[in-house]
Structures are given as C-alpha cells and as structure tokens.
PDB file of N, CA and C in Angstrom:
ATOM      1  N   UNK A   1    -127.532  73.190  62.572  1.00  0.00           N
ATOM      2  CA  UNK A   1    -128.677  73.640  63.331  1.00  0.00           C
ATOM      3  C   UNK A   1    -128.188  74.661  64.365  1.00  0.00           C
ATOM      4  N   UNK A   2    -128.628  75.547  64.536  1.00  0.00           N
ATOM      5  CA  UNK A   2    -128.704  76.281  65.461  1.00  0.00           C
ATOM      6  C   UNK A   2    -129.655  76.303  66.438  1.00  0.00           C
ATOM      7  N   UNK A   3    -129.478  76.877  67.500  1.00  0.00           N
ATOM      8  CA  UNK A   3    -130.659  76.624  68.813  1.00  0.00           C
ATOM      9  C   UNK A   3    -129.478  77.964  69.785  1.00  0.00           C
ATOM     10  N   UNK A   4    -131.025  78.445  70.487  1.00  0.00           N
ATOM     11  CA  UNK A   4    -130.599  79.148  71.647  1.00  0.00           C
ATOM     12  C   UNK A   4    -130.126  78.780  73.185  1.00  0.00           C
ATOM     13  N   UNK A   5    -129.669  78.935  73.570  1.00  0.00           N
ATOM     14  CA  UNK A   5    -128.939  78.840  75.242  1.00  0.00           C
ATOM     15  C   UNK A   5    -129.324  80.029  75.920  1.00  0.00           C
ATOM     16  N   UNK A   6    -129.510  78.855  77.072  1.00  0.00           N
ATOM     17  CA  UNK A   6    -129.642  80.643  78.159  1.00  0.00           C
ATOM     18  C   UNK A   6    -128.648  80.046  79.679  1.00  0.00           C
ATOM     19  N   UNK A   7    -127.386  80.875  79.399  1.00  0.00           N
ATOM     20  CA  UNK A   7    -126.477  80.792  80.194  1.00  0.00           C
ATOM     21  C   UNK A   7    -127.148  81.916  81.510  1.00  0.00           C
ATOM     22  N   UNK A   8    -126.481  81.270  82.699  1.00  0.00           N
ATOM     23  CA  UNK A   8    -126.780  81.721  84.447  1.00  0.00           C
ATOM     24  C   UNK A   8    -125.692  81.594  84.754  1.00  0.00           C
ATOM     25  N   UNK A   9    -125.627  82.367  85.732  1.00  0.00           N
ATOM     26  CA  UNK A   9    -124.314  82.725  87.087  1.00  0.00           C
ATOM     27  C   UNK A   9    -124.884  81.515  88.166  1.00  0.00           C
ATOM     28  N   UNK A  10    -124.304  80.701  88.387  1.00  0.00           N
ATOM     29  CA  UNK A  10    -124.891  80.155  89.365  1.00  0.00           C
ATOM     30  C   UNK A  10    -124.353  80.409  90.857  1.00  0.00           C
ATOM     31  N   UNK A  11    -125.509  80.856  91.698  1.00  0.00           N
ATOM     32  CA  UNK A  11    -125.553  81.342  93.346  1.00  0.00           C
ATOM     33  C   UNK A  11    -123.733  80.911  93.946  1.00  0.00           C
ATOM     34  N   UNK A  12    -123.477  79.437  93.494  1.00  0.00           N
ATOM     35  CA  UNK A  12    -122.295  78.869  94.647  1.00  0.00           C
ATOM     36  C   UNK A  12    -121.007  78.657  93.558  1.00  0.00           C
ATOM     37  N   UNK A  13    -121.037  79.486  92.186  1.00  0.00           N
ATOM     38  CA  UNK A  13    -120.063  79.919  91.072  1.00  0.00           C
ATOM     39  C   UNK A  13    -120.090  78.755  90.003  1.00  0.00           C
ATOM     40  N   UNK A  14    -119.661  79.625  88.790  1.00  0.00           N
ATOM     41  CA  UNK A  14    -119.911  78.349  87.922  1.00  0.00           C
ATOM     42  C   UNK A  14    -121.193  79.031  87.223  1.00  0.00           C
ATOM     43  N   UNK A  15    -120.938  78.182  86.153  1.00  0.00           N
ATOM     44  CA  UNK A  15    -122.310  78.655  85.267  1.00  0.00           C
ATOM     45  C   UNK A  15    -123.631  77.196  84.948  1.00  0.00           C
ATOM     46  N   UNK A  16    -124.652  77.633  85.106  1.00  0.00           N
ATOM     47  CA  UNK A  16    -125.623  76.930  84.375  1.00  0.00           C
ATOM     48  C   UNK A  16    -126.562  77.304  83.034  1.00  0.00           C
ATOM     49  N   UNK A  17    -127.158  76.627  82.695  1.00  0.00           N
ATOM     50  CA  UNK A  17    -127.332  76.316  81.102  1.00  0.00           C
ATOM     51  C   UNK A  17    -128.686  75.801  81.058  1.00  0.00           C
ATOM     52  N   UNK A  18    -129.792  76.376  80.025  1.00  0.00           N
ATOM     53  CA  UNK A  18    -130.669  75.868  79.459  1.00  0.00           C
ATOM     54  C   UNK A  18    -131.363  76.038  78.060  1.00  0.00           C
ATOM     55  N   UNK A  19    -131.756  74.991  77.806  1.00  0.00           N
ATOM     56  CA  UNK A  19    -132.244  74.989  76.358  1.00  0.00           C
ATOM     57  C   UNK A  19    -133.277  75.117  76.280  1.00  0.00           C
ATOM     58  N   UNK A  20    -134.242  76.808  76.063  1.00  0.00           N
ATOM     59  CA  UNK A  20    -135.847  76.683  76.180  1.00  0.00           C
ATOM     60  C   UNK A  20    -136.420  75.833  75.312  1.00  0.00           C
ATOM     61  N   UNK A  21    -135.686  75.551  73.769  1.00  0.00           N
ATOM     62  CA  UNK A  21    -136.458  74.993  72.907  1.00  0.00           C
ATOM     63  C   UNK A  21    -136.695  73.470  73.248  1.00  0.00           C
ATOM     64  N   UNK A  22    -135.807  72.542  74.078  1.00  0.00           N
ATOM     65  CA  UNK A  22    -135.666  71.554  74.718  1.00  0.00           C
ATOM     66  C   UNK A  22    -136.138  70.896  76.424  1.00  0.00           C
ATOM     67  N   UNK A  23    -137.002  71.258  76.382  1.00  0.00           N
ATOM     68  CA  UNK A  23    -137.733  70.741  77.916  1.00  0.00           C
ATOM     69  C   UNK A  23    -136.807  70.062  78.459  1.00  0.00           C
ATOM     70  N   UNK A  24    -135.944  70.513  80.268  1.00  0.00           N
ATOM     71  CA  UNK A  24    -135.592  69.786  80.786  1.00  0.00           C
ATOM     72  C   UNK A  24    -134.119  69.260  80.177  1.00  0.00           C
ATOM     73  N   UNK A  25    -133.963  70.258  79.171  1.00  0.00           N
ATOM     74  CA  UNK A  25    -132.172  70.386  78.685  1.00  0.00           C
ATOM     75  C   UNK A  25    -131.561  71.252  79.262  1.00  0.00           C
ATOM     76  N   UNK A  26    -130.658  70.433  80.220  1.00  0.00           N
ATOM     77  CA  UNK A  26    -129.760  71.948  80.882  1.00  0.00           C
ATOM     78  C   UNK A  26    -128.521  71.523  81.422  1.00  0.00           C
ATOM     79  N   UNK A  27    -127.824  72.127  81.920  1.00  0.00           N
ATOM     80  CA  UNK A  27    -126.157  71.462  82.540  1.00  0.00           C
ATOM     81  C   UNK A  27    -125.154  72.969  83.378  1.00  0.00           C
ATOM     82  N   UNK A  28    -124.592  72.379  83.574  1.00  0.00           N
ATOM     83  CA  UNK A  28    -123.601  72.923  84.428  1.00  0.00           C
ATOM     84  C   UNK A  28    -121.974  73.309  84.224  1.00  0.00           C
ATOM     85  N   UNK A  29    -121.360  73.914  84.416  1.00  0.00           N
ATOM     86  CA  UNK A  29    -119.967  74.004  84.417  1.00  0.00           C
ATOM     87  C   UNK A  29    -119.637  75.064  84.999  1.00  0.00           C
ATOM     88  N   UNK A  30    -118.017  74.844  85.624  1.00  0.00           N
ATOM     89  CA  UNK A  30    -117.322  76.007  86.130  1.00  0.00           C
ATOM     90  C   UNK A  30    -116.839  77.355  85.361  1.00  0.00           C
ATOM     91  N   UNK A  31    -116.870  76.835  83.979  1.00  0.00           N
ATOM     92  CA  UNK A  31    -116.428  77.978  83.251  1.00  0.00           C
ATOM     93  C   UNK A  31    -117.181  77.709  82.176  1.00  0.00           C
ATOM     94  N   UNK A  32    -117.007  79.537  81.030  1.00  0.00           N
ATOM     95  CA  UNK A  32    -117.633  79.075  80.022  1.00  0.00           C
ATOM     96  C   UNK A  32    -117.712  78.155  79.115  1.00  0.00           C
ATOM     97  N   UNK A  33    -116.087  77.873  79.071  1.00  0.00           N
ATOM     98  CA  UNK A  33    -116.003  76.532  77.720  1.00  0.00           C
ATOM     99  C   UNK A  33    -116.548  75.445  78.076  1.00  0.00           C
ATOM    100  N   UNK A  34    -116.381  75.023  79.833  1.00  0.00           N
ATOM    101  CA  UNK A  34    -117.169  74.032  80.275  1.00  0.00           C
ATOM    102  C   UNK A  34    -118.426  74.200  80.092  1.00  0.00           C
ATOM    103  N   UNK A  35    -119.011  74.836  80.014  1.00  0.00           N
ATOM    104  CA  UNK A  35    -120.520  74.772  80.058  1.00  0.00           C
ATOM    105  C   UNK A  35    -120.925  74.941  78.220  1.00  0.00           C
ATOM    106  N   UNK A  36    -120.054  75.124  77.646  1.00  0.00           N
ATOM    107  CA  UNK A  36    -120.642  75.242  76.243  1.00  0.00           C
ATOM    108  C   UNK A  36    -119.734  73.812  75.810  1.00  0.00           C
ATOM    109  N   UNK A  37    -119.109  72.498  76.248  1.00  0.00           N
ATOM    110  CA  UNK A  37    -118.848  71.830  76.089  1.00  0.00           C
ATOM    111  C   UNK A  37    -119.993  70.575  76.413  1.00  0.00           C
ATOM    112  N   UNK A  38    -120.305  70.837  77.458  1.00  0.00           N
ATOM    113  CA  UNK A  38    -121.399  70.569  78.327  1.00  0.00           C
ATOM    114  C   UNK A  38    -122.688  70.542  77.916  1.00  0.00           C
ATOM    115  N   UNK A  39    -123.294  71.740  77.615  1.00  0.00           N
ATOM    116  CA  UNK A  39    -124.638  71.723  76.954  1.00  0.00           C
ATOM    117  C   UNK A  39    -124.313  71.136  75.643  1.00  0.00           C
ATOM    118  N   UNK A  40    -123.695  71.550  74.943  1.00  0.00           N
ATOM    119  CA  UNK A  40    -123.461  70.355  73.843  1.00  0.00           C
ATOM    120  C   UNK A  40    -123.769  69.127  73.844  1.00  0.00           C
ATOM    121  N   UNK A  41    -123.114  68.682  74.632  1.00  0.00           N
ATOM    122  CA  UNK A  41    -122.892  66.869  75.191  1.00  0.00           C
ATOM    123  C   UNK A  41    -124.599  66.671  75.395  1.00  0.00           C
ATOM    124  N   UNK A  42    -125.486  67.982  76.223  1.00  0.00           N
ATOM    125  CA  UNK A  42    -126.769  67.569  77.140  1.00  0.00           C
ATOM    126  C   UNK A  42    -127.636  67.701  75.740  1.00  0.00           C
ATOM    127  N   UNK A  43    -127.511  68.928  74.874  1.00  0.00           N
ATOM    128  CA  UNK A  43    -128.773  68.955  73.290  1.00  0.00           C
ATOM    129  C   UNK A  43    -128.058  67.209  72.364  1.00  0.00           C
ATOM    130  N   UNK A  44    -127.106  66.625  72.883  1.00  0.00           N
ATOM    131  CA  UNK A  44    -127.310  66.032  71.747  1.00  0.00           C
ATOM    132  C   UNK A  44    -127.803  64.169  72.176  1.00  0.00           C
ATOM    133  N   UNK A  45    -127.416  64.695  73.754  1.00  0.00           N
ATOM    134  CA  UNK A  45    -128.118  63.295  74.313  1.00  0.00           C
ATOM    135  C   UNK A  45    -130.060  63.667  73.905  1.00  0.00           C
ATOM    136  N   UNK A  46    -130.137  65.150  73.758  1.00  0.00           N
ATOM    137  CA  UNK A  46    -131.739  65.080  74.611  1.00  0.00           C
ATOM    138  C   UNK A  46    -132.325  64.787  73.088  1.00  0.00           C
ATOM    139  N   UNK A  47    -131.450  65.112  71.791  1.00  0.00           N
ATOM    140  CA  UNK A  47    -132.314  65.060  70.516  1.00  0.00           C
ATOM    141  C   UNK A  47    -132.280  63.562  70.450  1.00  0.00           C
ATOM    142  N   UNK A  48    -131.088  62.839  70.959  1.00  0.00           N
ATOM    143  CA  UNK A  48    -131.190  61.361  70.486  1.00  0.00           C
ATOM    144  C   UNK A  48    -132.560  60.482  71.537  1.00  0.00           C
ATOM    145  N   UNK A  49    -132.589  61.059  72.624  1.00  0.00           N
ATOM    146  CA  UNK A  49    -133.811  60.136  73.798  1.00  0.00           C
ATOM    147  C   UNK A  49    -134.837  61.426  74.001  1.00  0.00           C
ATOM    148  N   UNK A  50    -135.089  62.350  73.768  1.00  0.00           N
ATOM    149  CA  UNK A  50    -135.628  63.547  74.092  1.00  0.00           C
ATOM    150  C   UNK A  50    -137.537  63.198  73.911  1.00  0.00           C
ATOM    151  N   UNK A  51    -137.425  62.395  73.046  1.00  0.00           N
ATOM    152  CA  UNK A  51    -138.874  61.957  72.277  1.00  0.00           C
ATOM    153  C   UNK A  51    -139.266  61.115  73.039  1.00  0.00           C
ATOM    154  N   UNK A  52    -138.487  60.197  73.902  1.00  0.00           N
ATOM    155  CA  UNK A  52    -139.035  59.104  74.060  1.00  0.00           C
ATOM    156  C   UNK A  52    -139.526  59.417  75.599  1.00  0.00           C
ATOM    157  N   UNK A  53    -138.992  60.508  76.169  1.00  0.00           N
ATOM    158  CA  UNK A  53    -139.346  60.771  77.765  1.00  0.00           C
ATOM    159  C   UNK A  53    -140.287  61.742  77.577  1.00  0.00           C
ATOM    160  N   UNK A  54    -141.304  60.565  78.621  1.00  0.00           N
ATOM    161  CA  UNK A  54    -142.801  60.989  78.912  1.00  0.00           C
ATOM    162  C   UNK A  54    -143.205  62.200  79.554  1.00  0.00           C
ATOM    163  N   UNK A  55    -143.669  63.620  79.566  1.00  0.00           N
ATOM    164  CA  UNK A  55    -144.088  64.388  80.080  1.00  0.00           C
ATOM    165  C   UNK A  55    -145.226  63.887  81.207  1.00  0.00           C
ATOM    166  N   UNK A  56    -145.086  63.927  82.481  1.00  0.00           N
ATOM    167  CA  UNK A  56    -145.834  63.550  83.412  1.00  0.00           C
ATOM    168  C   UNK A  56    -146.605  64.892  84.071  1.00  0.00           C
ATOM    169  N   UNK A  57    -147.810  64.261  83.540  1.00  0.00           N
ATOM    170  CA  UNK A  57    -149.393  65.487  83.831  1.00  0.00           C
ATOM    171  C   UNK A  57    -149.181  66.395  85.237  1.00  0.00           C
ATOM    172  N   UNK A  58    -148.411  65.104  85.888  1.00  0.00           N
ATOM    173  CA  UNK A  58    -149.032  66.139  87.418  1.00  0.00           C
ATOM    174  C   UNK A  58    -147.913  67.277  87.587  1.00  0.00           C
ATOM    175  N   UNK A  59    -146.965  67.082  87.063  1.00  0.00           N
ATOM    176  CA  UNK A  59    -145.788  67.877  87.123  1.00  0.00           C
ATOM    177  C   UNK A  59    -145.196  68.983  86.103  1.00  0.00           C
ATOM    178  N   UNK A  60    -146.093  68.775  85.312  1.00  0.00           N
ATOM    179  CA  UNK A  60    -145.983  69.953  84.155  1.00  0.00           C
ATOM    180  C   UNK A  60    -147.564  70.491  83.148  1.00  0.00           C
ATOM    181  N   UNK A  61    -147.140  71.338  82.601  1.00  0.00           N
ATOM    182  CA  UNK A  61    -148.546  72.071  82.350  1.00  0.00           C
ATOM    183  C   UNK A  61    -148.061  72.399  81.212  1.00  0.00           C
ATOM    184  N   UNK A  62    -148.297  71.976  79.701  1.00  0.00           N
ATOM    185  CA  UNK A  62    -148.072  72.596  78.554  1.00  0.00           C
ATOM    186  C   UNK A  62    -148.862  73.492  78.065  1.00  0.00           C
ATOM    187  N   UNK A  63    -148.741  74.857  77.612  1.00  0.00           N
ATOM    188  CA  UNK A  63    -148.871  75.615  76.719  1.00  0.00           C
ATOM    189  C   UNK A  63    -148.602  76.082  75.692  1.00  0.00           C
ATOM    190  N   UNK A  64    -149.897  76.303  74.782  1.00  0.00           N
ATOM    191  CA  UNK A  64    -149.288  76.577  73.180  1.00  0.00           C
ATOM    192  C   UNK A  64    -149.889  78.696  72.968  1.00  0.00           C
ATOM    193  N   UNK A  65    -149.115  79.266  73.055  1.00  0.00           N
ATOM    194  CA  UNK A  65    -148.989  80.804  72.698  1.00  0.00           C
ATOM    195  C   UNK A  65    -148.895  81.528  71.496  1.00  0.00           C
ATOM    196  N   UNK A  66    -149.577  82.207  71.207  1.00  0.00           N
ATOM    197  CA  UNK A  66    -149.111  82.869  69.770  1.00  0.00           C
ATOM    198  C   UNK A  66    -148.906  84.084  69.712  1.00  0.00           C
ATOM    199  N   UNK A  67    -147.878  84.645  69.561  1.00  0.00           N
ATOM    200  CA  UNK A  67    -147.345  85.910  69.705  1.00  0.00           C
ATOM    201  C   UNK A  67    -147.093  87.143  68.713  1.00  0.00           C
TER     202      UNK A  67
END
C-alpha cells in the first residue's frame, strides 16, 4: 500500500508528519529517518484502532468534495 505524507519543519527543529488520508495520524522526529520510522509506527497503529475512534461532532466537521 502506498499512502501520502506531508512532512513539516517544525518551529523549535525537528520534523513533523501527517497523514491526510488518516484523520489525526501524525508524529514527530528530529530527523528524517526518525520521522519516517515514526509515521510508520503512527499509520500502522491508526489502521489497526483507527475505526474504532469516535469522531466527536463538536470538534470536527466532515466534508465530502468532488473535484
């Protein structure tokens, strides 16, 4: 499987990490391998429990787009 990342500079150094296709998949590291070691570790916790955590109404707003 493949999936996209969207690597950041983070403000206080170090990189952060998110998975658009994955709500609330994201991680951290000082360097790149860390952080592509890292998000690894975070897509494969989020595919195994990812389903089971509840989207809470007041705090998020889903949209469906067609482009």
């Amino acid at each position: 499987m493949k999936i996209k990342i969207i690597v950041h500079k983070a403000e206080e150094g170090g990189f952060w990490a998110e998975v658009p296709a994955l709500p609330g998949c994201v991680s951290q590291g000082e360097t790149m391998d860390e952080i592509r070691d890292n998000i690894r570790e975070a897509i494969e916790l989020w595919l195994e429990t990812g389903d089971e955590q509840p989207i809470d109404p007041s705090q998020a707003e889903i949209l469906e787009m067609a482009v």
